[in-house]
C-alpha atoms as a PDB file:
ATOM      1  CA  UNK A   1       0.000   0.000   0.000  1.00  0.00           C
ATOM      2  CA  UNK A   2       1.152   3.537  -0.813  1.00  0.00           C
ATOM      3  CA  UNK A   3       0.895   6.508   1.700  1.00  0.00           C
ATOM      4  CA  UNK A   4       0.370   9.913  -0.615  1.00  0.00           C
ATOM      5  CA  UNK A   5       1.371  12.495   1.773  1.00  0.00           C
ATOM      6  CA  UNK A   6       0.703  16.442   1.445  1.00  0.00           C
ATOM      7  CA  UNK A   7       4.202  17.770   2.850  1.00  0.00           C
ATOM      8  CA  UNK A   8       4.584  19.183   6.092  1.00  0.00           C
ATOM      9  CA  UNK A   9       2.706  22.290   5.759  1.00  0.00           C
ATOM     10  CA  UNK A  10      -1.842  21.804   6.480  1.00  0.00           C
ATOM     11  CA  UNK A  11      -1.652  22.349   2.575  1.00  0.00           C
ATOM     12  CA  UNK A  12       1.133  21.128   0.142  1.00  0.00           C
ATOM     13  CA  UNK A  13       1.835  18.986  -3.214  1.00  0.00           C
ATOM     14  CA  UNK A  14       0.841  15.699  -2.522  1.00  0.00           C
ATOM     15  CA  UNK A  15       3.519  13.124  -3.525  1.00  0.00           C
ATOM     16  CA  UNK A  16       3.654   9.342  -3.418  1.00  0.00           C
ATOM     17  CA  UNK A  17       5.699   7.517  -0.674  1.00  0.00           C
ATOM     18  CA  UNK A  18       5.174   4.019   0.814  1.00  0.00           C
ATOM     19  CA  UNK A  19       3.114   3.372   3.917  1.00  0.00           C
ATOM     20  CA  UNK A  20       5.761   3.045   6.068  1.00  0.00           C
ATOM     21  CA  UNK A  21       7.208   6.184   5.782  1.00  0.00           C
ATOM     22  CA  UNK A  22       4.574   7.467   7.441  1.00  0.00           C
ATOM     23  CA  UNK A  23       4.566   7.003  11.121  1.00  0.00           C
ATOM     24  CA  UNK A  24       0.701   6.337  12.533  1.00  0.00           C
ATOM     25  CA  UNK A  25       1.549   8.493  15.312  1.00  0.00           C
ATOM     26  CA  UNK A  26       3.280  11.115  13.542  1.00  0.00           C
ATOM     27  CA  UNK A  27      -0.371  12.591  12.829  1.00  0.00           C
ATOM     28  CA  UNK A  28       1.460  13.795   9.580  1.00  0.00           C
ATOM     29  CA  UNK A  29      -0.959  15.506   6.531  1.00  0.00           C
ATOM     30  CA  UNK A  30      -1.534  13.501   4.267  1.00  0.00           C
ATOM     31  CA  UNK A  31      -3.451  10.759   1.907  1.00  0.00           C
ATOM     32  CA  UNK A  32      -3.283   7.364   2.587  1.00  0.00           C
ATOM     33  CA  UNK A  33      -4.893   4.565   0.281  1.00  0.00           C
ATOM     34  CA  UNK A  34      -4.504   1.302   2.026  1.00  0.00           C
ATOM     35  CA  UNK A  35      -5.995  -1.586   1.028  1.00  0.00           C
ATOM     36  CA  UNK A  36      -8.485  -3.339   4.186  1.00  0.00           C
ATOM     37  CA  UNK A  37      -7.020  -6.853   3.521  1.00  0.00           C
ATOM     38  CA  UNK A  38      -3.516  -6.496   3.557  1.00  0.00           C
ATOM     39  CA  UNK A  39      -2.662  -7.058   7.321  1.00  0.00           C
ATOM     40  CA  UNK A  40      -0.114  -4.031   7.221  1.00  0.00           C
ATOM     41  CA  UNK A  41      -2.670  -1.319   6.267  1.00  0.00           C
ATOM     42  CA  UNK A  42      -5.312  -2.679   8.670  1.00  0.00           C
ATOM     43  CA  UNK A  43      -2.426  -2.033  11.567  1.00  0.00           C
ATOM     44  CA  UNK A  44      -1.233   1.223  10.318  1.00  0.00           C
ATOM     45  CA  UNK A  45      -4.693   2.486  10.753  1.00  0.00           C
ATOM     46  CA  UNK A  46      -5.283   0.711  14.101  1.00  0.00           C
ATOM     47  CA  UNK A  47      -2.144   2.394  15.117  1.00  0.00           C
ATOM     48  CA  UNK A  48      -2.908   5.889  13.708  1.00  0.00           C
ATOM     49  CA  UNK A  49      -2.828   8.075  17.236  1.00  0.00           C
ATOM     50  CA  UNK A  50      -4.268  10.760  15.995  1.00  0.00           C
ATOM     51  CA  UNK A  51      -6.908   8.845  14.086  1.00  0.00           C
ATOM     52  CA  UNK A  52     -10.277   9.585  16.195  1.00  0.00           C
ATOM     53  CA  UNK A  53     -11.545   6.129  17.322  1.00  0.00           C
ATOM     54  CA  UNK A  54     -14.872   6.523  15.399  1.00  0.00           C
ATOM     55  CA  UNK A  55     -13.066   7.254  12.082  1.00  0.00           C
ATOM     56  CA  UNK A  56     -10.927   4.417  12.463  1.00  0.00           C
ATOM     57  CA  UNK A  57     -14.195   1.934  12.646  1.00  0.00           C
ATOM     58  CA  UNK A  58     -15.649   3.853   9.857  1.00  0.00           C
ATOM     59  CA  UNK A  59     -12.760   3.119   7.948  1.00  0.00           C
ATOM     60  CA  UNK A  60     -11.787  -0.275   8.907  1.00  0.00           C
ATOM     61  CA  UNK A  61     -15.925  -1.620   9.045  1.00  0.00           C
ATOM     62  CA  UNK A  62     -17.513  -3.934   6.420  1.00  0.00           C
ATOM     63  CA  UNK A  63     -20.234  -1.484   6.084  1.00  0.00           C
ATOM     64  CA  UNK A  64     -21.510  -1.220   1.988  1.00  0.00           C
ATOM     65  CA  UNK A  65     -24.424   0.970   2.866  1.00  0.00           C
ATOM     66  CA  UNK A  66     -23.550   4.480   0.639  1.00  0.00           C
ATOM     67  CA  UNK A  67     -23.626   7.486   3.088  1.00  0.00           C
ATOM     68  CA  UNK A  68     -21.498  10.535   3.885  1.00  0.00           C
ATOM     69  CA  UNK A  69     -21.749  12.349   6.829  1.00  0.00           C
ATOM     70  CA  UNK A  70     -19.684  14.735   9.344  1.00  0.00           C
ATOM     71  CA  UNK A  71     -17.565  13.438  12.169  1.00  0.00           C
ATOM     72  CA  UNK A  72     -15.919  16.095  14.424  1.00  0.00           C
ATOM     73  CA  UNK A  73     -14.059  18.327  12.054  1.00  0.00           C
ATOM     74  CA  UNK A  74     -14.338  15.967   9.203  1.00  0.00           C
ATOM     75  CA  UNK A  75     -16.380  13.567   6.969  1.00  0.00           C
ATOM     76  CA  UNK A  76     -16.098   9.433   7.237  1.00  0.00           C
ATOM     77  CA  UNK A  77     -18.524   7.780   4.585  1.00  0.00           C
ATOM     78  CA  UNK A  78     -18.581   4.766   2.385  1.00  0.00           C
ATOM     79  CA  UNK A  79     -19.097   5.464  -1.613  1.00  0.00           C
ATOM     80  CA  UNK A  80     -19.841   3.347  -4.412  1.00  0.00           C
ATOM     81  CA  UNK A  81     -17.167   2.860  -7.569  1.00  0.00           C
ATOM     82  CA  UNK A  82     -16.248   0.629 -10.154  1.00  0.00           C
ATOM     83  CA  UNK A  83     -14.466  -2.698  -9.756  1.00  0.00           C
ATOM     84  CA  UNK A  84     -10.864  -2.022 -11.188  1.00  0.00           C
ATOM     85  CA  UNK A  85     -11.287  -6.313 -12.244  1.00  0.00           C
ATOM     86  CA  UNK A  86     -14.665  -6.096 -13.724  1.00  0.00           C
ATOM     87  CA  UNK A  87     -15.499  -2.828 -14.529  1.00  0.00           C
ATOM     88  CA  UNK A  88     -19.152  -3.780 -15.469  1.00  0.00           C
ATOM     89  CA  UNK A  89     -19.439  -4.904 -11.400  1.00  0.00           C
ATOM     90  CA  UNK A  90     -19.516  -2.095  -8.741  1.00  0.00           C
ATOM     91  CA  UNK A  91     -17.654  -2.030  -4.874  1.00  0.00           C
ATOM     92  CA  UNK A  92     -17.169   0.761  -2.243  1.00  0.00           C
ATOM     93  CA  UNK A  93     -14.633   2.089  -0.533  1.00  0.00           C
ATOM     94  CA  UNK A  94     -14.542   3.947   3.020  1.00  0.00           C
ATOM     95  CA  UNK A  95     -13.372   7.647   3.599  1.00  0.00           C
ATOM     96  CA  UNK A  96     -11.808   9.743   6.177  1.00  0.00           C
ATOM     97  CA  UNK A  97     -11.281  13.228   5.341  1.00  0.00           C
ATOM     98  CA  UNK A  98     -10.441  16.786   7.439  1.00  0.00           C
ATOM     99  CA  UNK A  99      -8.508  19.526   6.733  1.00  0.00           C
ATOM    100  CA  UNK A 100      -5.254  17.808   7.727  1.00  0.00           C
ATOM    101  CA  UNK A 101      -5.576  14.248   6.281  1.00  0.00           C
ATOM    102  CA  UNK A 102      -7.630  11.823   3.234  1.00  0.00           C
ATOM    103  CA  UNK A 103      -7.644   8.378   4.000  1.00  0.00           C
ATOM    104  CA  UNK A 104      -9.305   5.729   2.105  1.00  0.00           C
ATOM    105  CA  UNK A 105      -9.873   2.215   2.081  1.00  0.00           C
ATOM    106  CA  UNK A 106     -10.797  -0.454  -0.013  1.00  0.00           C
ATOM    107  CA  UNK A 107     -11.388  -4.451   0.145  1.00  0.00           C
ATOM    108  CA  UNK A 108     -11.100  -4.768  -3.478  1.00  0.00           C
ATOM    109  CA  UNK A 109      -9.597  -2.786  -6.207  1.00  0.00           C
ATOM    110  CA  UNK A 110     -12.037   0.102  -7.109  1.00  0.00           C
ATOM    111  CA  UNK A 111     -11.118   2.593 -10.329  1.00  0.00           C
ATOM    112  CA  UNK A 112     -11.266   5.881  -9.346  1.00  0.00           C
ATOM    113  CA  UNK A 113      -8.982   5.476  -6.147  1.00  0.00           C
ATOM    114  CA  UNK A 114      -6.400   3.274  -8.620  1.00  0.00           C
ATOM    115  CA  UNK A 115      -6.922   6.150 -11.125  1.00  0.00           C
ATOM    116  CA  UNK A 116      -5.922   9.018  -8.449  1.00  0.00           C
ATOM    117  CA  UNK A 117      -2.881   6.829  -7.123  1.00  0.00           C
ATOM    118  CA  UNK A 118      -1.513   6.655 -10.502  1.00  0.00           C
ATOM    119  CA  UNK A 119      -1.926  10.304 -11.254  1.00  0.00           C
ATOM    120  CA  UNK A 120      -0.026  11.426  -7.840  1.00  0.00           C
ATOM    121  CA  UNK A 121       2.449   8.713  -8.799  1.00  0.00           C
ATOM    122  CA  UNK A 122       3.193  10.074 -12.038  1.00  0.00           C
ATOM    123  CA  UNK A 123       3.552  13.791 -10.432  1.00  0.00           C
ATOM    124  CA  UNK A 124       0.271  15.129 -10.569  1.00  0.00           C
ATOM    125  CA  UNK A 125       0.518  18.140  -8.447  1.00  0.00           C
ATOM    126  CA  UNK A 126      -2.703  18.782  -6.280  1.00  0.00           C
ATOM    127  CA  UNK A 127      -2.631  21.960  -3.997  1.00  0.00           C
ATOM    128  CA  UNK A 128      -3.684  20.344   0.096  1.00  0.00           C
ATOM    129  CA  UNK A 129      -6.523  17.473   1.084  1.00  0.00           C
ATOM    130  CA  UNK A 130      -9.455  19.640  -0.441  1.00  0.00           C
ATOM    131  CA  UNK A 131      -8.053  20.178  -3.595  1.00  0.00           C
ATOM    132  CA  UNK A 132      -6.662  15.840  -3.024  1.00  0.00           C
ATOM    133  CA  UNK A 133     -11.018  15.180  -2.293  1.00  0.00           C
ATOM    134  CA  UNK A 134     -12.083  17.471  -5.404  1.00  0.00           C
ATOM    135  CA  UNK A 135      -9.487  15.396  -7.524  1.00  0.00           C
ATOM    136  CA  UNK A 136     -11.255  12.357  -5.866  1.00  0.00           C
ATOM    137  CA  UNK A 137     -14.710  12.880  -6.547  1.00  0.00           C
ATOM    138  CA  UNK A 138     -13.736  14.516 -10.112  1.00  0.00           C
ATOM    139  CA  UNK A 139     -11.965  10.669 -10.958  1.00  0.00           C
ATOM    140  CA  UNK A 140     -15.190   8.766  -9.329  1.00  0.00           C
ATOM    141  CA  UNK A 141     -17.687  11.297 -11.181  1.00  0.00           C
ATOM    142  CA  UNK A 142     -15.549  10.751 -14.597  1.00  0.00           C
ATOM    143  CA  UNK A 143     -15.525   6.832 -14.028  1.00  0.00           C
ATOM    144  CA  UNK A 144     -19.365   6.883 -13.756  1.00  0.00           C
ATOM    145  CA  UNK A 145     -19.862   9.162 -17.078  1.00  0.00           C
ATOM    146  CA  UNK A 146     -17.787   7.315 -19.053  1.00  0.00           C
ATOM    147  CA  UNK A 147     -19.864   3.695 -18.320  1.00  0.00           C
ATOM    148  CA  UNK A 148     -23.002   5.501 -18.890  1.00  0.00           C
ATOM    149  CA  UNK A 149     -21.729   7.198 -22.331  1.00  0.00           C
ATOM    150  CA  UNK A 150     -20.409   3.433 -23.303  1.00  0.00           C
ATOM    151  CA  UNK A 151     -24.149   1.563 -22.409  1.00  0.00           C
ATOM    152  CA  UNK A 152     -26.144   4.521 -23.759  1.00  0.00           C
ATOM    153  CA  UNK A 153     -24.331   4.394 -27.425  1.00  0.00           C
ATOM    154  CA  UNK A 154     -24.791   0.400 -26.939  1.00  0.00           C
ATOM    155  CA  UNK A 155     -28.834   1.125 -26.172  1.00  0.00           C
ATOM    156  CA  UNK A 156     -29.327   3.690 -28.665  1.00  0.00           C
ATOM    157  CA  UNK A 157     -27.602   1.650 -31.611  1.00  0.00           C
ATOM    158  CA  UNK A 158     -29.787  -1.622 -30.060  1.00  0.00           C
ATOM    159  CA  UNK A 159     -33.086   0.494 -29.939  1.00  0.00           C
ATOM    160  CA  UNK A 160     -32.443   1.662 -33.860  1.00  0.00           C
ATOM    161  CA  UNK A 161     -31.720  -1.901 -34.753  1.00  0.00           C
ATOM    162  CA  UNK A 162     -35.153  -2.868 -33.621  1.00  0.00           C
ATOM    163  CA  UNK A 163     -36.675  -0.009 -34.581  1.00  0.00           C
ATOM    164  CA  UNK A 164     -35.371  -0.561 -37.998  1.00  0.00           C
ATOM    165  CA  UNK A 165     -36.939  -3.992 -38.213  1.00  0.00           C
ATOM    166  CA  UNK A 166     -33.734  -6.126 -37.126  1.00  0.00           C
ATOM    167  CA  UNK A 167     -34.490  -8.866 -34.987  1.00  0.00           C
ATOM    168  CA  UNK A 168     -33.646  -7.894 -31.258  1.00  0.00           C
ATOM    169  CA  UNK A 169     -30.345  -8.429 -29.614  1.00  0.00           C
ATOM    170  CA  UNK A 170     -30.154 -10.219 -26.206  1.00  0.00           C
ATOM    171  CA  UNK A 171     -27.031  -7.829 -25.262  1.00  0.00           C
ATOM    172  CA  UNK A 172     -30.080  -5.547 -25.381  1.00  0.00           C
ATOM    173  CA  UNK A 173     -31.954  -6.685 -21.830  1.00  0.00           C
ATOM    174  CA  UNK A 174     -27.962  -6.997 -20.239  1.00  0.00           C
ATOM    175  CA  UNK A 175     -27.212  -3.291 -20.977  1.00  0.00           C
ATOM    176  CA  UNK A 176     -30.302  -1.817 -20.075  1.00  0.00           C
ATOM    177  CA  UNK A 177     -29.870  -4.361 -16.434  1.00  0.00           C
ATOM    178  CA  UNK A 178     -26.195  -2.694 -16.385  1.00  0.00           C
ATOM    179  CA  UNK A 179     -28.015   0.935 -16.773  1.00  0.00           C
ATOM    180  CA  UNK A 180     -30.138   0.451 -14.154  1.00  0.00           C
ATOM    181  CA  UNK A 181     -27.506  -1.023 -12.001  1.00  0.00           C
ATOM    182  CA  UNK A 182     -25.197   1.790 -12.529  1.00  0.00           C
ATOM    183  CA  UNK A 183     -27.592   4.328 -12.199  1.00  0.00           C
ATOM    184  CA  UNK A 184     -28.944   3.170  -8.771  1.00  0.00           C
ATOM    185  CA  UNK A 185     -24.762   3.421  -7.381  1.00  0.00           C
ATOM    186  CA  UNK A 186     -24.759   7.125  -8.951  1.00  0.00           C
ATOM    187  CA  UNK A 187     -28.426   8.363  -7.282  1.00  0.00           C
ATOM    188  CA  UNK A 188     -26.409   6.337  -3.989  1.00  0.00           C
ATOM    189  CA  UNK A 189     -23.590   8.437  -4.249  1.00  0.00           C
ATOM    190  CA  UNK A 190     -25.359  11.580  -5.003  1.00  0.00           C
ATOM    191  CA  UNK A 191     -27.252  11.575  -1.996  1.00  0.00           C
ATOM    192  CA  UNK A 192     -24.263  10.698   0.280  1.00  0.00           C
ATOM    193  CA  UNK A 193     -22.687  13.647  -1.144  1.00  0.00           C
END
């Protein structure tokens, strides 16, 4: 797991380092993206001092339920995202956010946090932890239009093909089931936030 830390001012350029190098007592700024089953992450946050004790159950529950909601100075919430494996298949991951620190966690891959890593990996400069959750919410809401511009030009080609006369295509019923799917996560998400 990677730690993406935001300097040692409240605001800085977030860079990439490994978890390690920072200390879960150092209460340090920062982003870290841990995944919830490697043993090492689950103790880091466990271990996080400065962590209050009801954002580290947020962040280390089971809990799928969508929601966002104000803790202390912060936010902790669960929100729904893309399967980085199957991208037609949704998960969630769990947030912790203030004006000091954004921590996330994941059981499985999701796209938009793999997305954001990769970006802050290859250098992408981001200007403190609100700027670090716009970027965040900016990769999830891009991951969601860009599955619903792929099964809408599926649909609409399907519907003219039947409208045309062709015989119907059984893709047809599994893209408009994948519509509805996806847009049930997005209304989830959009009331959490």
């Amino acid at each position: 797991a990677a730690v993406l830390g935001a300097g040692q001012a409240q605001f800085g350029d977030a860079r990439a380092r490994r978890l390690g190098a920072v200390g879960p007592a150092a209460g340090e700024h920062g982003h870290a993206l841990p995944k919830l089953v490697d043993r090492r992450a689950v103790e880091w946050l466990r271990a996080c001092a400065w962590l209050s004790p009801e954002a580290r159950t947020a962040l280390l529950s089971g809990e799928h339920h969508v929601r966002l909601e104000p803790l202390g100075g912060g936010l902790v919430g669960v929100l729904s995202d893309l399967l980085a494996e199957d991208p037609d298949e949704f998960g969630v991951f769990h947030l912790y956010a203030d004006q000091r620190c954004l921590i996330t966690g994941r059981r499985h891959g999701v796209t938009s946090l793999g997305a954001l890593r990769r970006d802050l990996a290859a250098g992408a400069q981001v200007d403190g932890i609100p700027a670090l959750s716009n970027a965040l919410l900016r990769r999830l809401i891009g991951t969601h239009k860009g599955l619903v511009t792929t099964h809408e030009d599926a649909i609409d080609e399907l519907e003219d093909r039947v409208l045309g006369g062709q015989d119907g295509d059984p893709s047809f019923g599994q893209r408009r089931r994948a519509m509805a799917r996806l847009r049930r996560q997005m209304s989830a998400n959009r009331h959490a936030l």
